[in-house]
PDB file of N, CA and C in Angstrom:
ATOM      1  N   UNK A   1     115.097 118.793  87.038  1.00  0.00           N
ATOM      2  CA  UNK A   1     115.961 117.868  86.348  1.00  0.00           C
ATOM      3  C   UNK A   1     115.876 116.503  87.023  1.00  0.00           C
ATOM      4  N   UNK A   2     115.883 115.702  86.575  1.00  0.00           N
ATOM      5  CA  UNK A   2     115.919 114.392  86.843  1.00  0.00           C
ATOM      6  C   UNK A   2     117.455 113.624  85.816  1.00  0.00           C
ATOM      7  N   UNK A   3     117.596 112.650  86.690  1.00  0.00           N
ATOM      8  CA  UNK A   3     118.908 111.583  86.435  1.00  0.00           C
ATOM      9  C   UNK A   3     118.772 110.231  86.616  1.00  0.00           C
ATOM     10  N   UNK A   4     119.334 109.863  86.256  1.00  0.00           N
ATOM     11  CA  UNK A   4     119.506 108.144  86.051  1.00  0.00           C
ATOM     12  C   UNK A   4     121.538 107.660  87.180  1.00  0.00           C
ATOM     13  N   UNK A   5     122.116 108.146  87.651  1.00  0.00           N
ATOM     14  CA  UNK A   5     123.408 108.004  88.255  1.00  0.00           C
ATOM     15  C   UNK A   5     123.384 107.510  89.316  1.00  0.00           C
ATOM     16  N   UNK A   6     124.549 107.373  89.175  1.00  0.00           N
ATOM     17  CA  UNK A   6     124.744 106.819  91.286  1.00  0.00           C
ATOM     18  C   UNK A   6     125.568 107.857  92.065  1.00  0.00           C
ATOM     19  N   UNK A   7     125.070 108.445  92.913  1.00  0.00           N
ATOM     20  CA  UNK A   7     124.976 109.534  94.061  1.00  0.00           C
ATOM     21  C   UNK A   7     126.628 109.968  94.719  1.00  0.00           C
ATOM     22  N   UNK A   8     127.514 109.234  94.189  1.00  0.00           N
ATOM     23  CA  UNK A   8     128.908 109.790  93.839  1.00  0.00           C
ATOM     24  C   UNK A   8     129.523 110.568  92.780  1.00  0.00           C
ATOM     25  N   UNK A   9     128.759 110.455  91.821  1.00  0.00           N
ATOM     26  CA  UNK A   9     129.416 110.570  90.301  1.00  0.00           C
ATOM     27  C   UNK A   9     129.752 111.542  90.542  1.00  0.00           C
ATOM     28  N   UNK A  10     130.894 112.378  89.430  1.00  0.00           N
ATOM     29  CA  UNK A  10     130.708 113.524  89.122  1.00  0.00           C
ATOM     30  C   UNK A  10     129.662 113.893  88.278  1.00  0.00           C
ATOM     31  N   UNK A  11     129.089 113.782  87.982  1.00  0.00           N
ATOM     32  CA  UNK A  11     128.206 114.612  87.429  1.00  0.00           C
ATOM     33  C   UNK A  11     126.982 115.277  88.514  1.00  0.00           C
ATOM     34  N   UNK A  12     127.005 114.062  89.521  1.00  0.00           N
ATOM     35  CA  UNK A  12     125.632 114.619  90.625  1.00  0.00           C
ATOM     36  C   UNK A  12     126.555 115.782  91.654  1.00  0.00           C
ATOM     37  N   UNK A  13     127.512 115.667  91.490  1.00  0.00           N
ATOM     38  CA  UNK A  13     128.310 116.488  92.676  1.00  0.00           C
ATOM     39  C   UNK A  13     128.614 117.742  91.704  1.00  0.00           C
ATOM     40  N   UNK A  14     128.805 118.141  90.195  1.00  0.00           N
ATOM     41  CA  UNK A  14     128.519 119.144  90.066  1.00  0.00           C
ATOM     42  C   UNK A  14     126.919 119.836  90.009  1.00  0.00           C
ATOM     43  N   UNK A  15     126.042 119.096  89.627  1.00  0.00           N
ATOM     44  CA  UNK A  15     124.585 119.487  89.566  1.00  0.00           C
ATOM     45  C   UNK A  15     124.109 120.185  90.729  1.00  0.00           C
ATOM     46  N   UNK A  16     124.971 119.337  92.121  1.00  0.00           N
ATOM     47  CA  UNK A  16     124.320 119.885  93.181  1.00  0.00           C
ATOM     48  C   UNK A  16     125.392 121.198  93.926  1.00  0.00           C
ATOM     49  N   UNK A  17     125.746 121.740  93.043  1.00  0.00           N
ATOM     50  CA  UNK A  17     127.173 122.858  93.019  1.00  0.00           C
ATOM     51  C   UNK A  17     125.679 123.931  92.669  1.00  0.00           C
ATOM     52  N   UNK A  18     124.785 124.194  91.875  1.00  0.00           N
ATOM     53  CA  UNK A  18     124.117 124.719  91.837  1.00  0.00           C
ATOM     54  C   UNK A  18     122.437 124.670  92.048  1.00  0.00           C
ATOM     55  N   UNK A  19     122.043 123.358  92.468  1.00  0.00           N
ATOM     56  CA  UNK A  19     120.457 122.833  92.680  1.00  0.00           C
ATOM     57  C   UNK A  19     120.532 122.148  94.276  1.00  0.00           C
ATOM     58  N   UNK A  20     119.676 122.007  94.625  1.00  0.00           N
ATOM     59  CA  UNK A  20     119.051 121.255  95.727  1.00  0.00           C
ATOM     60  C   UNK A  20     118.777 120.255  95.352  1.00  0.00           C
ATOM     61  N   UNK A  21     119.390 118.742  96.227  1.00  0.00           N
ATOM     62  CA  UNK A  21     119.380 117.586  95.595  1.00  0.00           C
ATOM     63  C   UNK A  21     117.925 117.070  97.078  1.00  0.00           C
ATOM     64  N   UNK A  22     117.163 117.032  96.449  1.00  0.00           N
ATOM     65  CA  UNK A  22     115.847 116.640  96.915  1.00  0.00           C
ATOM     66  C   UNK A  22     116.321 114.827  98.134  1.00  0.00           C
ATOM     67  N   UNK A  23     116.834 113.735  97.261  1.00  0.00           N
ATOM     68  CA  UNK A  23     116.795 112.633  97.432  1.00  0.00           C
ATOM     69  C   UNK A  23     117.781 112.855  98.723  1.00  0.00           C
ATOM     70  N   UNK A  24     118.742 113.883  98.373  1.00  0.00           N
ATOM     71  CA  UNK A  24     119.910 113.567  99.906  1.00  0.00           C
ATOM     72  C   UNK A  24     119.089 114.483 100.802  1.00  0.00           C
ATOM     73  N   UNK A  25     118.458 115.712 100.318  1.00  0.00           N
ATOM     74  CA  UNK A  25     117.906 116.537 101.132  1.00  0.00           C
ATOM     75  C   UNK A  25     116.645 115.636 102.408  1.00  0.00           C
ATOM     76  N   UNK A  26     116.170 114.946 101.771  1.00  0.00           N
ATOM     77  CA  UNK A  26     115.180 114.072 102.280  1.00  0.00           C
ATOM     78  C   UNK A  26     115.741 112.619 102.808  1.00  0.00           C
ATOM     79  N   UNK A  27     117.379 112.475 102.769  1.00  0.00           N
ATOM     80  CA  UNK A  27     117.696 111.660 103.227  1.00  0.00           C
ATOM     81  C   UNK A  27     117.006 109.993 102.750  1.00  0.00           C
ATOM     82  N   UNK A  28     116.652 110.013 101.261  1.00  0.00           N
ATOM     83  CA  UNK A  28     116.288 108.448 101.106  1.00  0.00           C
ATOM     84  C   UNK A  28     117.323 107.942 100.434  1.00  0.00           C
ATOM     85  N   UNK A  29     116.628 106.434 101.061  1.00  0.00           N
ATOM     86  CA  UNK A  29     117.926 105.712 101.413  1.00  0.00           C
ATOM     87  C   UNK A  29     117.855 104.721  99.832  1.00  0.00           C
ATOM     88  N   UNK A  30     116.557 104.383  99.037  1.00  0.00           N
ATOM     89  CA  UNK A  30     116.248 104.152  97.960  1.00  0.00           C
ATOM     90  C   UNK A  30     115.490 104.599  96.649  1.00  0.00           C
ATOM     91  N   UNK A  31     115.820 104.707  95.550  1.00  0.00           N
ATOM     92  CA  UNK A  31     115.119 104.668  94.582  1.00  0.00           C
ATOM     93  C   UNK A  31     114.613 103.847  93.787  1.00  0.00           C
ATOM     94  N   UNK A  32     115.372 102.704  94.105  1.00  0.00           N
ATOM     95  CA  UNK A  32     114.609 101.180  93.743  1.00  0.00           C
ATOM     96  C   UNK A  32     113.519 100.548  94.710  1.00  0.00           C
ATOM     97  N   UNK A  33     113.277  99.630  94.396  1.00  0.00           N
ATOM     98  CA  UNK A  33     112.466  98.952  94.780  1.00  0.00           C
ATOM     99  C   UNK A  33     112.787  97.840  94.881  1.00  0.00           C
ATOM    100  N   UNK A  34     111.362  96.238  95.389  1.00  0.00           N
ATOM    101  CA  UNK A  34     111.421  94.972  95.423  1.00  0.00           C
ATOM    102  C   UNK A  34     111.471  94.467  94.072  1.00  0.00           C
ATOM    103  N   UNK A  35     111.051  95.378  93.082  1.00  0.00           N
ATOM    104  CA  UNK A  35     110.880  94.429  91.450  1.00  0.00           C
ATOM    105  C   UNK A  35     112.695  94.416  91.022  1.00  0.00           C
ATOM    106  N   UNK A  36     113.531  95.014  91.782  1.00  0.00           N
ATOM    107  CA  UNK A  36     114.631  95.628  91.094  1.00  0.00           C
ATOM    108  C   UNK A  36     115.716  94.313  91.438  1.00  0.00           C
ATOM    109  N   UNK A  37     116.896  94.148  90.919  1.00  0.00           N
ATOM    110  CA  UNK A  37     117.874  93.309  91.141  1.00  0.00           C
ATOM    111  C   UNK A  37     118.807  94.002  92.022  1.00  0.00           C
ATOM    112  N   UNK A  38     118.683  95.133  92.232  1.00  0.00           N
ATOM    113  CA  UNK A  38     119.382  95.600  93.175  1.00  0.00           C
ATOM    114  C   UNK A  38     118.371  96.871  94.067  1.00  0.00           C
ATOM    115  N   UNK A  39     117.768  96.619  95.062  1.00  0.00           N
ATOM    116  CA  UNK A  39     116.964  97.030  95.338  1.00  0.00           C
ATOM    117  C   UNK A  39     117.120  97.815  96.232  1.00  0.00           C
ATOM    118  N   UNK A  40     118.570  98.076  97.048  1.00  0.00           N
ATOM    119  CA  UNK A  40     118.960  99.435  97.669  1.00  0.00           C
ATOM    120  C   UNK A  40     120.446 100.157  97.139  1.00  0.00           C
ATOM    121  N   UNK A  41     119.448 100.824  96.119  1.00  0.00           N
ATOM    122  CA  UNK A  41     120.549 101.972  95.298  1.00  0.00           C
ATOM    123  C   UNK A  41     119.542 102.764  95.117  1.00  0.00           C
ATOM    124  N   UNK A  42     120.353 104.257  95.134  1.00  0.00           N
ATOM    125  CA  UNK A  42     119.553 105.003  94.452  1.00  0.00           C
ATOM    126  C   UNK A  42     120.402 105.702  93.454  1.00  0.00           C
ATOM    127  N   UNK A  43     119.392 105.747  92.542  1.00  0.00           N
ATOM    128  CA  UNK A  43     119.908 106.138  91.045  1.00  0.00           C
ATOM    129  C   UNK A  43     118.737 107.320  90.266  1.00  0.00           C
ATOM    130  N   UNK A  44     117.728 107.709  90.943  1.00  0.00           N
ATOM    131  CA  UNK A  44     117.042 108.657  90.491  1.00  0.00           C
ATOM    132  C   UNK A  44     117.172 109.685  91.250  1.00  0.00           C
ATOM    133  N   UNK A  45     117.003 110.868  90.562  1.00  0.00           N
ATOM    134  CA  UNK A  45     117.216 112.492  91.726  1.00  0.00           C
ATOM    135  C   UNK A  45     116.152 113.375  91.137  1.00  0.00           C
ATOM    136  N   UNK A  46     115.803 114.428  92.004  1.00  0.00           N
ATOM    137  CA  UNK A  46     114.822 115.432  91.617  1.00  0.00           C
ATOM    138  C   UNK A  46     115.671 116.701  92.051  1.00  0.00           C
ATOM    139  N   UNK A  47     116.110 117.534  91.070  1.00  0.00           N
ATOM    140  CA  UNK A  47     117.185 118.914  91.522  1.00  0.00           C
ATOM    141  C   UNK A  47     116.184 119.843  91.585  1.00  0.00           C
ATOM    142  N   UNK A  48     116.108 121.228  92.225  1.00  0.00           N
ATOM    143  CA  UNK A  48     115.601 122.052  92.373  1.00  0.00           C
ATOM    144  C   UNK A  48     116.458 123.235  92.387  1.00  0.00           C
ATOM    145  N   UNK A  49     116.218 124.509  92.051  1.00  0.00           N
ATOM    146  CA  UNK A  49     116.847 125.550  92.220  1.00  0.00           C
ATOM    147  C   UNK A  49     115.597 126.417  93.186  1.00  0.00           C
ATOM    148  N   UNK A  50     115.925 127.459  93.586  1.00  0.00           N
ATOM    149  CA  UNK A  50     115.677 128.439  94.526  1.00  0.00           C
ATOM    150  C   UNK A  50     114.241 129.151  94.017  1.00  0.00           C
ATOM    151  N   UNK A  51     114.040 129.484  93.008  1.00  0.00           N
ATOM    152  CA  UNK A  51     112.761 130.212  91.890  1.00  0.00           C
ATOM    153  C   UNK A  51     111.695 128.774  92.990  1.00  0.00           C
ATOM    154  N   UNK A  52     111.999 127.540  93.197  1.00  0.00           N
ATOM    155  CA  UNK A  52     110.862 126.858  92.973  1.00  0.00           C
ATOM    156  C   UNK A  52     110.365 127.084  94.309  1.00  0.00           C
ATOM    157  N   UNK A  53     109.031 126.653  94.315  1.00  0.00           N
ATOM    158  CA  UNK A  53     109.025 126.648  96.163  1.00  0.00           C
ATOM    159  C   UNK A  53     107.997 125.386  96.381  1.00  0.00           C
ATOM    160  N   UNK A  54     108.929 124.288  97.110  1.00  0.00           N
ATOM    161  CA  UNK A  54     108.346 122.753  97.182  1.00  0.00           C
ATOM    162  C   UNK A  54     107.447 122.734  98.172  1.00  0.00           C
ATOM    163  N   UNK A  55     106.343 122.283  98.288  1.00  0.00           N
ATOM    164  CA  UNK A  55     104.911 121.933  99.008  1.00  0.00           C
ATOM    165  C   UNK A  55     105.324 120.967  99.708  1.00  0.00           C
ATOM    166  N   UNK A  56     105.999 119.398  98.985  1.00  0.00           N
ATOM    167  CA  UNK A  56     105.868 118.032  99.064  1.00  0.00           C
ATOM    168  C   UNK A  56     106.722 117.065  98.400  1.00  0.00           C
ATOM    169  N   UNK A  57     107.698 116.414  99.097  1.00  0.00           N
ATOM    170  CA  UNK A  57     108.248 115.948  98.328  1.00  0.00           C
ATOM    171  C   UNK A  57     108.231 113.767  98.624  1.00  0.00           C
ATOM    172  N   UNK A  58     108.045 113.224  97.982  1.00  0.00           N
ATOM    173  CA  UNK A  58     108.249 111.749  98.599  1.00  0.00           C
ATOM    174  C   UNK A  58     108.723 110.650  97.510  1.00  0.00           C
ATOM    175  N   UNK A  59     108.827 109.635  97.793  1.00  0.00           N
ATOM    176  CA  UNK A  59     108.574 108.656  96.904  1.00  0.00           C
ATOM    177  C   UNK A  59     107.734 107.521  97.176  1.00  0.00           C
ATOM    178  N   UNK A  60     107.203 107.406  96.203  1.00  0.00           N
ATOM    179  CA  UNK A  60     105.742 105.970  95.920  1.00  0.00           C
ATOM    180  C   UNK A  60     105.932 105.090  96.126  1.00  0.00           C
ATOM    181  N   UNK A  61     105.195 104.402  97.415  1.00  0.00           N
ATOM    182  CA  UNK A  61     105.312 103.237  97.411  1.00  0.00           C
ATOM    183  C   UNK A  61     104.943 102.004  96.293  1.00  0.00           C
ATOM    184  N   UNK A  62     103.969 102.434  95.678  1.00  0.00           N
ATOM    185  CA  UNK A  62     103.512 101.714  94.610  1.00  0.00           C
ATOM    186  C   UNK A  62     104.485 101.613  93.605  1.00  0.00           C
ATOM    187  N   UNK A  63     104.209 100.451  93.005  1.00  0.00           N
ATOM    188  CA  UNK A  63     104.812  99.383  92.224  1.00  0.00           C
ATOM    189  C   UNK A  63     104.681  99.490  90.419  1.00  0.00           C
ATOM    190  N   UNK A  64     105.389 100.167  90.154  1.00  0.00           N
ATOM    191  CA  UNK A  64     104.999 100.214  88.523  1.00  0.00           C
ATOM    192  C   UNK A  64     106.153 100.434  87.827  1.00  0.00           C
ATOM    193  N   UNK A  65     107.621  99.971  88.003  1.00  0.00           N
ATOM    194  CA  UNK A  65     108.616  99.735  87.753  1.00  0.00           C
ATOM    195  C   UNK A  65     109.586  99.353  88.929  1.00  0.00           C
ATOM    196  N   UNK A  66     110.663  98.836  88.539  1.00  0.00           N
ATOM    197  CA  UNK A  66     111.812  98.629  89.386  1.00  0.00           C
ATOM    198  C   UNK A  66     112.750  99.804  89.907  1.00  0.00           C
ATOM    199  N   UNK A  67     111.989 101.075  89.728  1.00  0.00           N
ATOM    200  CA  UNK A  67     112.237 102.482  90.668  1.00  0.00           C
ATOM    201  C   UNK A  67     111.257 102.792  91.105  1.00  0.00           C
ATOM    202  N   UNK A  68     111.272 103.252  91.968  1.00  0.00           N
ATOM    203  CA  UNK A  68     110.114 104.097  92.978  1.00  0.00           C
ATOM    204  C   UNK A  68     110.028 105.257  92.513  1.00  0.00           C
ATOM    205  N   UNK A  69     108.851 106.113  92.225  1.00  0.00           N
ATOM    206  CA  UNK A  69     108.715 107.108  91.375  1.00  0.00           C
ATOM    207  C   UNK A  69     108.521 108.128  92.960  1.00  0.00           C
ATOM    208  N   UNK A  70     109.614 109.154  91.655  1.00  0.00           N
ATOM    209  CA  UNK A  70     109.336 110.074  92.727  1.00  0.00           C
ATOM    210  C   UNK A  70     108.680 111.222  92.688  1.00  0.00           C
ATOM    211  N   UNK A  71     107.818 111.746  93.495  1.00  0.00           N
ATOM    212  CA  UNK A  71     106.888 112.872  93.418  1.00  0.00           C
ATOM    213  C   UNK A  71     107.247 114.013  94.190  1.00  0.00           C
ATOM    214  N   UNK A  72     107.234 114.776  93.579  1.00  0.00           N
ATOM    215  CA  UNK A  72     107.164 116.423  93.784  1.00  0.00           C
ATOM    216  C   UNK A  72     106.464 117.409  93.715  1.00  0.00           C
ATOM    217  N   UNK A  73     105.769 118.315  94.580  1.00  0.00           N
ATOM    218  CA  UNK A  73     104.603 118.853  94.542  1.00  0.00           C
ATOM    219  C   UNK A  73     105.082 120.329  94.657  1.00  0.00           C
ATOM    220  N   UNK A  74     104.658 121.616  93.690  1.00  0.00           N
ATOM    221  CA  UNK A  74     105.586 122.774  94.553  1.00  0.00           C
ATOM    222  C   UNK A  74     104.488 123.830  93.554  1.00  0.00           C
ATOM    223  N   UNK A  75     105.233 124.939  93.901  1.00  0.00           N
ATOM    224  CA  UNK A  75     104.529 125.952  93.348  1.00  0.00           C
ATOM    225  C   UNK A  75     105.431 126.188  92.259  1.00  0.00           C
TER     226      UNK A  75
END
């Protein structure tokens, strides 16, 4: 699952009642970027449940919107 929120909401605090929130798990501190008007927020998430089993997880430095895309690699 992926989201568009900001990392208080309720909605991310129930999601992560049942998933693994990748972005806090990994402790980043952004999902934006330099193209962005606000360039330290994060507002994208990658949830996981337990079935998955993650290889790799990061976000791109490269530049192809005003979020940093995030990548996930798993079985």
């Amino acid at each position: 699952m992926i989201f568009n929120v900001h990392p208080n909401s309720k909605t991310i605090n129930i999601i992560e009642e049942k998933y693994l929130n990748l972005v806090k798990k990994y402790k980043i501190s952004s999902t934006r970027n330099s193209l962005s008007k606000r360039p330290k927020e994060i507002v994208d998430y990658i949830f996981m449940n337990k079935e998955v089993t993650l290889n790799n997880f990061r976000v791109s430095k490269e530049l192809v919107s005003d979020h940093s895309a995030l990548i996930m690699e798993f079985d």
